[in-house]
PDB file of N, CA and C in Angstrom:
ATOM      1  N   UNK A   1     -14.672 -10.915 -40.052  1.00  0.00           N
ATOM      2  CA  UNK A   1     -13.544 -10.787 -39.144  1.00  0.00           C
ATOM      3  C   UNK A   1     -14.071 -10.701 -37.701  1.00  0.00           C
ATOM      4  N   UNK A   2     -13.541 -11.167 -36.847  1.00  0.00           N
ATOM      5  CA  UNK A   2     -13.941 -11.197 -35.302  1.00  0.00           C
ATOM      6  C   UNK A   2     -13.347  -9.637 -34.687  1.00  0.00           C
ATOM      7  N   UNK A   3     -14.245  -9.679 -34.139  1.00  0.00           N
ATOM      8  CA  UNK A   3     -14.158  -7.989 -33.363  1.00  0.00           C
ATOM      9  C   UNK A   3     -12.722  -8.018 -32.288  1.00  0.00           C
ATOM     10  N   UNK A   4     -12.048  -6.667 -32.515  1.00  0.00           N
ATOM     11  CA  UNK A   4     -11.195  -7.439 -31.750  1.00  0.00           C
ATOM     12  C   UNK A   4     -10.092  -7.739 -32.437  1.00  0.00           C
ATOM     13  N   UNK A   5      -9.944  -8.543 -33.019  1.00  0.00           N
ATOM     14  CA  UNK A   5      -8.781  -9.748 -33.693  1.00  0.00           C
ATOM     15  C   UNK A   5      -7.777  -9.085 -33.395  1.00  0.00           C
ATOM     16  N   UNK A   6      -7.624  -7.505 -34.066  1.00  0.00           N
ATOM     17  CA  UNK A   6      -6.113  -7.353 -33.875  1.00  0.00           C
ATOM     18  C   UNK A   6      -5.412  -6.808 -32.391  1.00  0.00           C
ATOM     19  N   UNK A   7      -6.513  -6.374 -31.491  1.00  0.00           N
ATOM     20  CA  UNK A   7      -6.537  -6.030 -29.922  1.00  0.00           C
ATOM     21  C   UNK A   7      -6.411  -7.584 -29.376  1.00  0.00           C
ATOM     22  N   UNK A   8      -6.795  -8.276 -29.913  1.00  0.00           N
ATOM     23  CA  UNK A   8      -6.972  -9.794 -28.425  1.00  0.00           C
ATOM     24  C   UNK A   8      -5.592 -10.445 -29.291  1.00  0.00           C
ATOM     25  N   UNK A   9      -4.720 -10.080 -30.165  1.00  0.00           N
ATOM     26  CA  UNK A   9      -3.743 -11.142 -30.812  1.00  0.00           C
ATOM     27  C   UNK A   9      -2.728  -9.531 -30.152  1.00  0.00           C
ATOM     28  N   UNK A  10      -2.454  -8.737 -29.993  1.00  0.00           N
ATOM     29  CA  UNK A  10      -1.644  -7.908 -28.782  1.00  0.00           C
ATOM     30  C   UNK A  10      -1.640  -8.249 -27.845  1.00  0.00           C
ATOM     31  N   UNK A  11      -2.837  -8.622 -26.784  1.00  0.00           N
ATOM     32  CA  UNK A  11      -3.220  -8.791 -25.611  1.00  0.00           C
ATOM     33  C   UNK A  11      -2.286  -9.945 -25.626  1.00  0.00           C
ATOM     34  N   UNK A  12      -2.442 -11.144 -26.156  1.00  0.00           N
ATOM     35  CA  UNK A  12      -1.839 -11.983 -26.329  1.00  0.00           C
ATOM     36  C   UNK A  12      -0.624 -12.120 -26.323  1.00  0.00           C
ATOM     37  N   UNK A  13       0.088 -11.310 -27.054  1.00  0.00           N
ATOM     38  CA  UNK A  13       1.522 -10.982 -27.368  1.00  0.00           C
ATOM     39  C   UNK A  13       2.217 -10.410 -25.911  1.00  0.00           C
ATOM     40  N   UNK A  14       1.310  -9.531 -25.550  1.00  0.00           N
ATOM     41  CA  UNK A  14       2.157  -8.671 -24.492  1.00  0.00           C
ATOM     42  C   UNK A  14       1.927  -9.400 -23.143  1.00  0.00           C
ATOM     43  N   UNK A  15       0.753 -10.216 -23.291  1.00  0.00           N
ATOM     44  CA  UNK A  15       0.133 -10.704 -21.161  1.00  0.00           C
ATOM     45  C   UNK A  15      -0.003 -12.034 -21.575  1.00  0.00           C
ATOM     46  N   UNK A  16       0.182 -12.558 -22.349  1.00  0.00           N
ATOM     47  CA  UNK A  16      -0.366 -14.164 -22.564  1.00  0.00           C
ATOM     48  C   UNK A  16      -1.365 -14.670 -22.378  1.00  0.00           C
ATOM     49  N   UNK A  17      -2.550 -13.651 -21.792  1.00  0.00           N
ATOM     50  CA  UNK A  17      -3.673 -14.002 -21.041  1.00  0.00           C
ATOM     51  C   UNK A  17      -5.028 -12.966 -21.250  1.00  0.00           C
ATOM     52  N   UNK A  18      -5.846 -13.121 -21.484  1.00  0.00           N
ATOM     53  CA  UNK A  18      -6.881 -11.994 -21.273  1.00  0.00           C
ATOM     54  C   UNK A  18      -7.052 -11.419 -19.779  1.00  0.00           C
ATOM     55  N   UNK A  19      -6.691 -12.546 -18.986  1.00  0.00           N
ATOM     56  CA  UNK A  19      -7.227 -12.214 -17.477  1.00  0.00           C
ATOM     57  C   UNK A  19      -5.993 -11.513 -17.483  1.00  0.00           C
ATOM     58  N   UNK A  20      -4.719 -11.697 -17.658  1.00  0.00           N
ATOM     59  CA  UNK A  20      -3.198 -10.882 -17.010  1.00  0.00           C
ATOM     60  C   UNK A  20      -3.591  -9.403 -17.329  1.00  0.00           C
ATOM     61  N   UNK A  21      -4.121  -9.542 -18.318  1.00  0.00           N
ATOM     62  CA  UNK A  21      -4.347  -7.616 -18.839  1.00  0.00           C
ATOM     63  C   UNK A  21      -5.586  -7.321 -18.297  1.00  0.00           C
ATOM     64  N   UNK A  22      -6.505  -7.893 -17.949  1.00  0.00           N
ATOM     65  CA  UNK A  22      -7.977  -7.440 -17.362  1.00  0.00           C
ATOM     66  C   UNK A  22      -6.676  -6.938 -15.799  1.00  0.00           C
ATOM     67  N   UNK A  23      -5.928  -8.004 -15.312  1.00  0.00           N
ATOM     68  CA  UNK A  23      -6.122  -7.080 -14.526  1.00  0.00           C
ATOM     69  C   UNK A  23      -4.545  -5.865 -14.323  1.00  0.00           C
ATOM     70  N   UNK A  24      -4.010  -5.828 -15.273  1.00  0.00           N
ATOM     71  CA  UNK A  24      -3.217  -4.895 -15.594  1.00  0.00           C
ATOM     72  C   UNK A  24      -4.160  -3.659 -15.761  1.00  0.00           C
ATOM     73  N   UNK A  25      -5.026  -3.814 -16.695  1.00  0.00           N
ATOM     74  CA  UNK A  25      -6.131  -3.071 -16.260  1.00  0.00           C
ATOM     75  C   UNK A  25      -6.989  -2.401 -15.009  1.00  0.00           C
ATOM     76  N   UNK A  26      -6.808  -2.986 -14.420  1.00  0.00           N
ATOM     77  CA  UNK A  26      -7.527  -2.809 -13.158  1.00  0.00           C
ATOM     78  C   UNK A  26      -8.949  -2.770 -12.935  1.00  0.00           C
ATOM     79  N   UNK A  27      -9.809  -4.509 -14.077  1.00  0.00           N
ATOM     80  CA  UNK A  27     -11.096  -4.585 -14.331  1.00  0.00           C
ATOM     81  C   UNK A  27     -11.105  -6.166 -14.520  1.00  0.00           C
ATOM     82  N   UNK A  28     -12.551  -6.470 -14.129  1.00  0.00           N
ATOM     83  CA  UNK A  28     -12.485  -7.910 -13.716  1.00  0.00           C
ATOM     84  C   UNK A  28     -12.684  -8.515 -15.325  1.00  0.00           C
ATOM     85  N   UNK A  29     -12.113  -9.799 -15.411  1.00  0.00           N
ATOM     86  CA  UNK A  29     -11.812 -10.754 -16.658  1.00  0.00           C
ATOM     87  C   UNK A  29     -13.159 -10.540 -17.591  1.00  0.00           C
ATOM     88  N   UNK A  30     -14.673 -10.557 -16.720  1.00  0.00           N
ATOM     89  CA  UNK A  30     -15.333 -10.563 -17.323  1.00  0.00           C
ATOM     90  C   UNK A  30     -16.078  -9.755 -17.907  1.00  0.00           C
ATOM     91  N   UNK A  31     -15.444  -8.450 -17.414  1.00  0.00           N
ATOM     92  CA  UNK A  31     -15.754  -6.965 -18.063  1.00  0.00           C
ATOM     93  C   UNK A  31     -14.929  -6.606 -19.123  1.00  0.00           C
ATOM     94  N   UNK A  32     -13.417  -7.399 -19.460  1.00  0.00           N
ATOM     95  CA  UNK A  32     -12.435  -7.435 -20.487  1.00  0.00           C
ATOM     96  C   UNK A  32     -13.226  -8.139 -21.304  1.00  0.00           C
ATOM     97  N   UNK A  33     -13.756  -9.353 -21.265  1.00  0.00           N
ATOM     98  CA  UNK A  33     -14.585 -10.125 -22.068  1.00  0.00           C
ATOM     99  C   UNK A  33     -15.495  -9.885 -22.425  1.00  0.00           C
ATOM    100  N   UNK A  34     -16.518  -8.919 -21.773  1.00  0.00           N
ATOM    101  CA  UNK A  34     -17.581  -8.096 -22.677  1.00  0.00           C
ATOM    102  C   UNK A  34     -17.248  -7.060 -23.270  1.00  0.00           C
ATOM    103  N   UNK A  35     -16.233  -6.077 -22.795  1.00  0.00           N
ATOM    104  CA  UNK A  35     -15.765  -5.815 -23.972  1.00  0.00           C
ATOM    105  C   UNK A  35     -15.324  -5.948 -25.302  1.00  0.00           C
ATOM    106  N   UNK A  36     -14.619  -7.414 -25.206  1.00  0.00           N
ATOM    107  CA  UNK A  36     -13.964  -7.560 -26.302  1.00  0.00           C
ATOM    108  C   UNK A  36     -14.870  -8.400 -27.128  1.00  0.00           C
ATOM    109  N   UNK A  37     -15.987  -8.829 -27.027  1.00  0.00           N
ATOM    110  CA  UNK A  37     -17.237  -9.429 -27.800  1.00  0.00           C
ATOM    111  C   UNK A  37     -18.214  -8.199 -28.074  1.00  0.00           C
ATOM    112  N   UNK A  38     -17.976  -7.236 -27.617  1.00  0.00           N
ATOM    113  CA  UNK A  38     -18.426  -5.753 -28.316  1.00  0.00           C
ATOM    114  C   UNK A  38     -20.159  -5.824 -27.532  1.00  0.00           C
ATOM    115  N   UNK A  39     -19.992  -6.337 -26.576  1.00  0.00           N
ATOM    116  CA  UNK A  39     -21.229  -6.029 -25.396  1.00  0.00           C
ATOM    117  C   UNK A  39     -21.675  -4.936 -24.724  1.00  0.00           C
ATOM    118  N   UNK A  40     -20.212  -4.742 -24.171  1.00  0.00           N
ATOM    119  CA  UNK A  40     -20.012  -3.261 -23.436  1.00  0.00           C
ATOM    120  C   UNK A  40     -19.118  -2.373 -24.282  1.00  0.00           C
ATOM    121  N   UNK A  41     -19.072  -1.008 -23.788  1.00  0.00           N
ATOM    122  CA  UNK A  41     -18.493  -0.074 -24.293  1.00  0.00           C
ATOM    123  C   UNK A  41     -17.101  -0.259 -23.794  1.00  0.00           C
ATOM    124  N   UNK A  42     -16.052   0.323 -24.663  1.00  0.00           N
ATOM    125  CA  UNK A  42     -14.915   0.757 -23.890  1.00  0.00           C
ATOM    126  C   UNK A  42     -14.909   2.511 -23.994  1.00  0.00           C
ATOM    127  N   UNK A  43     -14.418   3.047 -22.735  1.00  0.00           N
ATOM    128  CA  UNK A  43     -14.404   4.284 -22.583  1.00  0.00           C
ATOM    129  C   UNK A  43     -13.153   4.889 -23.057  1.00  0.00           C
ATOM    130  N   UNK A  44     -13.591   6.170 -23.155  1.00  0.00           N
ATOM    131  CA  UNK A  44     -11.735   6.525 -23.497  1.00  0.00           C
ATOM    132  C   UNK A  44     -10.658   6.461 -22.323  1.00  0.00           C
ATOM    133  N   UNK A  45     -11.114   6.791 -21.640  1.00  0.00           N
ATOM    134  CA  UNK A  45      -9.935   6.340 -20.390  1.00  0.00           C
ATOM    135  C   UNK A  45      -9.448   4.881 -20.692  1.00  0.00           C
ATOM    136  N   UNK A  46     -10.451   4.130 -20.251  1.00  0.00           N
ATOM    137  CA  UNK A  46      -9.990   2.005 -20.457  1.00  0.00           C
ATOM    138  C   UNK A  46      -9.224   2.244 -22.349  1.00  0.00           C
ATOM    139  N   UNK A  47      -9.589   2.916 -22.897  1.00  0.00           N
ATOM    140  CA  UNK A  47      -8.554   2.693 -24.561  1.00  0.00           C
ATOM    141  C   UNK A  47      -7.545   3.351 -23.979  1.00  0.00           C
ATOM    142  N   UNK A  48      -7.279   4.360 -23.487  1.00  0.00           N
ATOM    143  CA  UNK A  48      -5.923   5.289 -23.264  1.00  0.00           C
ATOM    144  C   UNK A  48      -4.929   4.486 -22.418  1.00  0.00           C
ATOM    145  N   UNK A  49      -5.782   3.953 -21.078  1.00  0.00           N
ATOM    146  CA  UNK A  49      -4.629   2.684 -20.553  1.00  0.00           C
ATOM    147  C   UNK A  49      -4.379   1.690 -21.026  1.00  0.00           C
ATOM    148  N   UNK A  50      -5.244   0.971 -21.997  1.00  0.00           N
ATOM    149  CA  UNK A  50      -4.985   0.256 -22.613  1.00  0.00           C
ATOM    150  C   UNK A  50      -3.838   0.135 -23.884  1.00  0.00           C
ATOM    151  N   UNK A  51      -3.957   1.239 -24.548  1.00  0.00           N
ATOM    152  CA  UNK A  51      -3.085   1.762 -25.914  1.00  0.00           C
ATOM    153  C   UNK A  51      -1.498   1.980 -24.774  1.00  0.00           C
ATOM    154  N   UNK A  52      -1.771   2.337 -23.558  1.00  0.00           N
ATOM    155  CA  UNK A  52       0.044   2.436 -22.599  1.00  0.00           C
ATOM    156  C   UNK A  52      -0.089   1.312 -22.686  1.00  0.00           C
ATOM    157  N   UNK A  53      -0.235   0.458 -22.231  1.00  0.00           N
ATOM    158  CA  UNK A  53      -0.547  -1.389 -21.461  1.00  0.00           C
ATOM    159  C   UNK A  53       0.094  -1.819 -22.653  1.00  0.00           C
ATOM    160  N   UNK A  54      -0.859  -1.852 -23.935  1.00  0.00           N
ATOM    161  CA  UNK A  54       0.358  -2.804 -24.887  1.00  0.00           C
ATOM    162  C   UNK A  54       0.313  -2.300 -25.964  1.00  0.00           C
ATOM    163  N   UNK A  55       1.540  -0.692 -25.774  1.00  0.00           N
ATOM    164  CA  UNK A  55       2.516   0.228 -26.416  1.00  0.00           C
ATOM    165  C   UNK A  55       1.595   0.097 -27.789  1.00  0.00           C
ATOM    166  N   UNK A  56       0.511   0.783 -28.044  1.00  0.00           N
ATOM    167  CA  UNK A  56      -0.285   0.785 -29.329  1.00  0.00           C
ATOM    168  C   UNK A  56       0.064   2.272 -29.676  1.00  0.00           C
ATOM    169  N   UNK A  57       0.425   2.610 -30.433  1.00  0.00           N
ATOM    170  CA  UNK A  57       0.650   4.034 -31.026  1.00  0.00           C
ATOM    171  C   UNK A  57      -0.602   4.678 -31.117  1.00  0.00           C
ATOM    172  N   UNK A  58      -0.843   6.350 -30.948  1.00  0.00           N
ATOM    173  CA  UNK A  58      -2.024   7.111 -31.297  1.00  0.00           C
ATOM    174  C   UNK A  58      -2.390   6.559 -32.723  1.00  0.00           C
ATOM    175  N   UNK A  59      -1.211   6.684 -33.433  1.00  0.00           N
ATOM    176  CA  UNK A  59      -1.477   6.692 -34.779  1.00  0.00           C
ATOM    177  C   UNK A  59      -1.939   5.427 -35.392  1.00  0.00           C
ATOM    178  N   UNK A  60      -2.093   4.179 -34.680  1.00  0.00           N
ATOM    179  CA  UNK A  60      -2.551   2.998 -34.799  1.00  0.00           C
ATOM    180  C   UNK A  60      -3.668   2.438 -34.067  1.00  0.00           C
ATOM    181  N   UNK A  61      -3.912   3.779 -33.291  1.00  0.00           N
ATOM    182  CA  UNK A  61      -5.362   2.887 -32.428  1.00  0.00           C
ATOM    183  C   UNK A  61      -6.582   2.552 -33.037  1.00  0.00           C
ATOM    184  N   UNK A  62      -7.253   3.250 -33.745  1.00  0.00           N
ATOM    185  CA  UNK A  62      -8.323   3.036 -34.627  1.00  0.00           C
ATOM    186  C   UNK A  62      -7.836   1.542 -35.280  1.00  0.00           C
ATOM    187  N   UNK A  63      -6.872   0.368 -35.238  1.00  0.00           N
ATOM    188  CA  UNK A  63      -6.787  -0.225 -35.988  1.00  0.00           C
ATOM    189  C   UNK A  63      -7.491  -1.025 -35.105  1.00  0.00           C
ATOM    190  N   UNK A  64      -7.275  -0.768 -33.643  1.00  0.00           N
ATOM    191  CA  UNK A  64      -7.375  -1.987 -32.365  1.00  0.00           C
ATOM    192  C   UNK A  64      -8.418  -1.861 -32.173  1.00  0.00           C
ATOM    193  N   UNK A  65      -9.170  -0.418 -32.121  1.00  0.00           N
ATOM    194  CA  UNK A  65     -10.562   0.242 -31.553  1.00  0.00           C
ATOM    195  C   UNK A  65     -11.767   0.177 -32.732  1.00  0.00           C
ATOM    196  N   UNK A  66     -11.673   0.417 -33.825  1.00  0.00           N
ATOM    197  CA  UNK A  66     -12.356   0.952 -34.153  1.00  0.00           C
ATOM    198  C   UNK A  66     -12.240   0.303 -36.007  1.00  0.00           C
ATOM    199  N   UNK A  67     -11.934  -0.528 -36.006  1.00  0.00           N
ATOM    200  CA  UNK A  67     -11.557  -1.309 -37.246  1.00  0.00           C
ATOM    201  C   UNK A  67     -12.971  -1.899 -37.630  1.00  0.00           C
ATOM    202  N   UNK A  68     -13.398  -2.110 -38.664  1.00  0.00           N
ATOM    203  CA  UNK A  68     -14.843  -2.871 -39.223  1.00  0.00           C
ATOM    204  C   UNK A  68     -14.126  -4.529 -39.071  1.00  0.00           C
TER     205      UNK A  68
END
């Protein structure tokens, strides 16, 4: 399974774009993109705005974050 899958098919859903949410985020496209190829870390702050950004429930984040 690709890292990700079910975070970048939200991203998708909610911004149409990786870049629209990098910068809903308030982080450049290519720091969204090493993130999401599991390069860089995401911090808990960048998951916490992120999980507001596109309405991910507490109780569902581990699916987006932290899924094998």
């Amino acid at each position: 399974m690709k890292k990700y899958a079910k975070l970048r098919g939200r991203i998708r859903e909610k911004y149409g774009t990786q870049e629209a949410f990098a910068s809903a985020m308030g982080i450049r496209s290519a720091t969204l993109s090493a993130k999401l190829q599991g390069k860089t870390d995401w911090t808990r702050a960048e998951i916490e705005r992120a999980c507001r950004l596109l309405d991910i429930a507490i109780s569902e984040l581990h699916e987006y974050f932290f899924a094998l």
